[in-house]
N, C-alpha and C. Protein backbone atom coordinates (compact mmCIF):
# COMPACT_ATOMS: atom_id res chain seq x y z
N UNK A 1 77.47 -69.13 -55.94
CA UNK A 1 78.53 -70.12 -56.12
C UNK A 1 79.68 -69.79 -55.19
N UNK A 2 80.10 -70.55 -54.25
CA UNK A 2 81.18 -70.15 -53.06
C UNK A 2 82.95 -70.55 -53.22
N UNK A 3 82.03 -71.31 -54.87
CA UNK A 3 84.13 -71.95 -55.22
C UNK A 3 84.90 -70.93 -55.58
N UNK A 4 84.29 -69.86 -55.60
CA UNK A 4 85.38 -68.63 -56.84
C UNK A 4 85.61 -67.85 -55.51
N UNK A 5 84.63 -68.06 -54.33
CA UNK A 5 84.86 -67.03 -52.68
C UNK A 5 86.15 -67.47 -52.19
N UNK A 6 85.91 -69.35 -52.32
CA UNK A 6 86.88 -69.68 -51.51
C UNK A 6 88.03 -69.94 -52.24
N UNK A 7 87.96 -69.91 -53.23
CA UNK A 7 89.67 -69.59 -54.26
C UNK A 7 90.36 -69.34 -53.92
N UNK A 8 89.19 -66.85 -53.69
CA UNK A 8 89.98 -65.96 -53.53
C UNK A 8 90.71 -65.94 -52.13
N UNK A 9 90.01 -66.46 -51.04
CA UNK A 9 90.43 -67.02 -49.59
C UNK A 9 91.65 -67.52 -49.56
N UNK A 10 91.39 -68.82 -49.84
CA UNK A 10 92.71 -69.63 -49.94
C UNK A 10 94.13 -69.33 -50.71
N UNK A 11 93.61 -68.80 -51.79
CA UNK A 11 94.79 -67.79 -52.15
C UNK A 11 95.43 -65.92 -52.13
N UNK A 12 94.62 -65.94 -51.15
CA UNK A 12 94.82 -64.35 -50.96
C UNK A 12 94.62 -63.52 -51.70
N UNK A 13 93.04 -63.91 -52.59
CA UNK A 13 92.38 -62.55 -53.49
C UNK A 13 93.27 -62.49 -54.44
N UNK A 14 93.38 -61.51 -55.41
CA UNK A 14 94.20 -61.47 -56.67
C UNK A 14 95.12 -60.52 -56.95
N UNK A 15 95.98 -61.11 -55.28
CA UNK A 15 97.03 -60.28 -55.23
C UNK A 15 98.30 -61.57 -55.22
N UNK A 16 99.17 -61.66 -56.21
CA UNK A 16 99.91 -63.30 -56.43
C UNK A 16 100.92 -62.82 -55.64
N UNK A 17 101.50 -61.55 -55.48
CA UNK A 17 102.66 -61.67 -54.56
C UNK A 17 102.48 -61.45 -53.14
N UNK A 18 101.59 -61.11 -52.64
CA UNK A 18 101.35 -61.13 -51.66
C UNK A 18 100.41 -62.64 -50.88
N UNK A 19 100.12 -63.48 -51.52
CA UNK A 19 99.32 -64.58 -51.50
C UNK A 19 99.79 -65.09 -50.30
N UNK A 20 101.13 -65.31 -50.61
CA UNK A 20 102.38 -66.35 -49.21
C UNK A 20 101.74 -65.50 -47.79
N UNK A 21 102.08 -64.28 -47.70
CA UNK A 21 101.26 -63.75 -46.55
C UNK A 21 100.48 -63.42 -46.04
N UNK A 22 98.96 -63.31 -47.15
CA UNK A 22 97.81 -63.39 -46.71
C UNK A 22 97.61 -64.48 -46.57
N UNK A 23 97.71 -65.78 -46.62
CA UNK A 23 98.24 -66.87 -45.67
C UNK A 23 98.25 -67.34 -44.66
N UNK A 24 99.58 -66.88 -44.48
CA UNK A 24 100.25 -66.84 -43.02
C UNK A 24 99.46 -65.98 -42.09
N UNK A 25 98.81 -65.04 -41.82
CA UNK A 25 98.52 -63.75 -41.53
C UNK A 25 96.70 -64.45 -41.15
N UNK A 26 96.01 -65.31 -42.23
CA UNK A 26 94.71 -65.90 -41.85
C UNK A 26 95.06 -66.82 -40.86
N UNK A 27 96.33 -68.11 -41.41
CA UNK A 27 96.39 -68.93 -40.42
C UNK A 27 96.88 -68.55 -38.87
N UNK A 28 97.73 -67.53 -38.77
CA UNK A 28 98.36 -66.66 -37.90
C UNK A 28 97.34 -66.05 -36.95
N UNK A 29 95.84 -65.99 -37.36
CA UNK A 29 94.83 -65.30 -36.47
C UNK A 29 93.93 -66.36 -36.44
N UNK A 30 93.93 -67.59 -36.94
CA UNK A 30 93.06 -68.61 -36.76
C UNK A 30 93.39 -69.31 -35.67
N UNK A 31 94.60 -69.43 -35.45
CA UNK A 31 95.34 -70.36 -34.77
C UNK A 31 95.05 -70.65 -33.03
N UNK A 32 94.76 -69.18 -32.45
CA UNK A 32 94.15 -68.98 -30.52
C UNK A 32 92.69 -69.38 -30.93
N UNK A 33 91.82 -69.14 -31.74
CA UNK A 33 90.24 -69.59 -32.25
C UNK A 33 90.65 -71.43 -32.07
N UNK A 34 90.85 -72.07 -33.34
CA UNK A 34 91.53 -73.55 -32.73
C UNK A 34 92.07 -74.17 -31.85
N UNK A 35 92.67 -73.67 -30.91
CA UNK A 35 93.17 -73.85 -29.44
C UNK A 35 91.91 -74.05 -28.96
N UNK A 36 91.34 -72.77 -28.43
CA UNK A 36 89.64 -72.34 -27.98
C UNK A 36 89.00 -74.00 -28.39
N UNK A 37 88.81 -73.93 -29.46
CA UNK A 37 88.03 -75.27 -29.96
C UNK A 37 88.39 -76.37 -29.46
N UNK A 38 89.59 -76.74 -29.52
CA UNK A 38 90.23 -77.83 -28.75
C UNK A 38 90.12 -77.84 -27.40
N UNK A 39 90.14 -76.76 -26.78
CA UNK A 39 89.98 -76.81 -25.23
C UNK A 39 88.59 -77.17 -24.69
N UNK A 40 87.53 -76.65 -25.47
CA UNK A 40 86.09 -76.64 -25.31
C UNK A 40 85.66 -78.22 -25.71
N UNK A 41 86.45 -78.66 -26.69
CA UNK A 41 85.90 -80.32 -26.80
C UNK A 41 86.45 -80.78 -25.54
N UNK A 42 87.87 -80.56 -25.32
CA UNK A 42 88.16 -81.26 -23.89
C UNK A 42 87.61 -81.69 -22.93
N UNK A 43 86.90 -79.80 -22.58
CA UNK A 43 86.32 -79.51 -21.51
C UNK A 43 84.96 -80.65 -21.97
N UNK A 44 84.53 -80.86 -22.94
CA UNK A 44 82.95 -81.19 -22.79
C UNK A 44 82.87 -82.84 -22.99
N UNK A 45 83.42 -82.96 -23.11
CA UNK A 45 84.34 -84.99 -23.49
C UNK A 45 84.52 -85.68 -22.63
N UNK A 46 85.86 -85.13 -22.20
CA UNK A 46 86.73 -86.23 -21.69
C UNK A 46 86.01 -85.81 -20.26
N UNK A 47 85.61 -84.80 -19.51
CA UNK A 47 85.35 -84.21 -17.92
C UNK A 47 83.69 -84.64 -18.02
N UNK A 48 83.04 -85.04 -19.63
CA UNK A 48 81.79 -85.02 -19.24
C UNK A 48 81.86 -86.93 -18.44
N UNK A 49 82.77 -87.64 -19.22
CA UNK A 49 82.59 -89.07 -18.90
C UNK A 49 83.64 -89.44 -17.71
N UNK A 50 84.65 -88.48 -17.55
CA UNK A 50 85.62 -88.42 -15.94
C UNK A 50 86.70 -88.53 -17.00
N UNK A 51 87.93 -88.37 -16.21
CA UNK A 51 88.99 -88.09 -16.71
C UNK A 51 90.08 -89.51 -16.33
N UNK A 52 89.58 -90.68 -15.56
CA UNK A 52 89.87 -91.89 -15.75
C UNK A 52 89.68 -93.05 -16.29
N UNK A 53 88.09 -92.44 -17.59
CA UNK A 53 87.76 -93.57 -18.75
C UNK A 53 86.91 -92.51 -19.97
N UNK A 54 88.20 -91.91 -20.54
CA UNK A 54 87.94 -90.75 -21.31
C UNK A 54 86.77 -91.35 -22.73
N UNK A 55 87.08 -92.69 -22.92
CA UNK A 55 86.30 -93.53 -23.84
C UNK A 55 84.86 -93.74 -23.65
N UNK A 56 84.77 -93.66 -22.25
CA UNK A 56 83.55 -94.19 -21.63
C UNK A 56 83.02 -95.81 -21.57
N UNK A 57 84.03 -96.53 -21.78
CA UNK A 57 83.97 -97.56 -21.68
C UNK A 57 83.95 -98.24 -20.06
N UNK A 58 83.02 -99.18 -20.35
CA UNK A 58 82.34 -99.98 -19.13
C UNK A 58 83.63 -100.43 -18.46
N UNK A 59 83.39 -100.55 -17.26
CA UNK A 59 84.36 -101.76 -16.28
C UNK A 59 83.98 -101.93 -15.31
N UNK A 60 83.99 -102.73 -13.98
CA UNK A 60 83.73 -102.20 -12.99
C UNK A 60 84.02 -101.94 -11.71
N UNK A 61 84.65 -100.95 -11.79
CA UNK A 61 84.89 -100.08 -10.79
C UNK A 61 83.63 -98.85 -10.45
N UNK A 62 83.13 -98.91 -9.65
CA UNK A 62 82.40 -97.25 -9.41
C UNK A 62 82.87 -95.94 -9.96
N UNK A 63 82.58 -95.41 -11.16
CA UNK A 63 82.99 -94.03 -10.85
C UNK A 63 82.43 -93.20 -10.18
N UNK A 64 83.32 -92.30 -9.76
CA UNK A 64 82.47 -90.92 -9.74
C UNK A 64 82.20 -90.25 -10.72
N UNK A 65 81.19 -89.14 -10.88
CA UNK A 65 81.23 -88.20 -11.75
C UNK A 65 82.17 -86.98 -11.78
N UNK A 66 82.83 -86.61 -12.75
CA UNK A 66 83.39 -85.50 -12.69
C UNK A 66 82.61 -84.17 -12.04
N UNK A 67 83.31 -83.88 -11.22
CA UNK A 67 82.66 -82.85 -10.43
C UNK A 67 82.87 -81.44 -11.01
N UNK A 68 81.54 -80.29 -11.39
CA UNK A 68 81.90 -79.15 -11.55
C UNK A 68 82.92 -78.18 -11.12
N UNK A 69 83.60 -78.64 -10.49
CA UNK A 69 84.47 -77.84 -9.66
C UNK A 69 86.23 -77.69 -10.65
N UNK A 70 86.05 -79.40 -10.73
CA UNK A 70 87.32 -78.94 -12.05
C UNK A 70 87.08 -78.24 -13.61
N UNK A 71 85.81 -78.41 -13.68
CA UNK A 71 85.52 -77.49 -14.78
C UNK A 71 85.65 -75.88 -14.87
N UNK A 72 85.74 -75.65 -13.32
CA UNK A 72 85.61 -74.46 -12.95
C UNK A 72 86.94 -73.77 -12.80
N UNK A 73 87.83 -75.16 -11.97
CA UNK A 73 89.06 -74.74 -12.14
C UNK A 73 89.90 -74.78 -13.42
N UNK A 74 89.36 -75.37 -14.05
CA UNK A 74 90.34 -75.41 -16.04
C UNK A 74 89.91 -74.06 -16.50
N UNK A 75 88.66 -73.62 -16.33
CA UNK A 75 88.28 -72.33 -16.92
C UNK A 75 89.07 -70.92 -16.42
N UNK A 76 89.26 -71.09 -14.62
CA UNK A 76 89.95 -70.10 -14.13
C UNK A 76 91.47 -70.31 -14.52
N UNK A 77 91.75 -71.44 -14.60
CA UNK A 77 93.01 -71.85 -14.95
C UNK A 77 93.61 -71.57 -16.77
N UNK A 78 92.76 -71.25 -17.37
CA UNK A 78 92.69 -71.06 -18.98
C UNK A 78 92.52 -69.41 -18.41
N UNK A 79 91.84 -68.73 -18.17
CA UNK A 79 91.50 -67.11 -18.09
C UNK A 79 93.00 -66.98 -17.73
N UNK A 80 93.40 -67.50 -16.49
CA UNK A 80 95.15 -66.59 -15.76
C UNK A 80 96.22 -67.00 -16.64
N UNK A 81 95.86 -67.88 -17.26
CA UNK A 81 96.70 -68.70 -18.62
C UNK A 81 96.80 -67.55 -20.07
N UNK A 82 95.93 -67.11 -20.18
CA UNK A 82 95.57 -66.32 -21.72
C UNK A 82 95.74 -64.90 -21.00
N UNK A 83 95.86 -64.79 -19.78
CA UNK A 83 96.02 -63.17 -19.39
C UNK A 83 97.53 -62.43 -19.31
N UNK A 84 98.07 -63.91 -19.28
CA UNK A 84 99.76 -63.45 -19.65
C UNK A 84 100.43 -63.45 -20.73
């Protein structure tokens, strides 16, 4: 049964005064993991359909395809980003 796991989770085990900051302290280390996530849908979304019809909706104009190269540069550009 995982409701009594995630209780103790959500409220920081069965410690009541300390609850407020086991908390803060989960959401506080969750928070660069969710970034990560958000960046990785980005990357796989909006660059898989081009970055001038993020919907993928028809029109017509020719696109191009997004070229590996900016994928390459968001990634080097995220590494020199997270290294400071």
């Amino acid at each position: 049964y995982l409701g009594n796991t995630m209780v103790q989770w959500l409220w920081g085990g069965f410690a009541v005064d300390n609850a407020t900051l086991t908390r803060f302290f989960i959401i506080h280390f969750m928070f660069p993991f969710m970034i990560i996530a958000l960046v990785m849908i980005h990357l796989l979304f909006l660059h898989q359909t081009g970055s001038m019809n993020p919907l993928g909706i028809n029109s017509n104009h020719d696109k191009i395809p997004f070229h590996p190269y900016y994928s390459l540069k968001d990634t080097m550009g995220f590494v020199l980003l997270s290294s400071l």
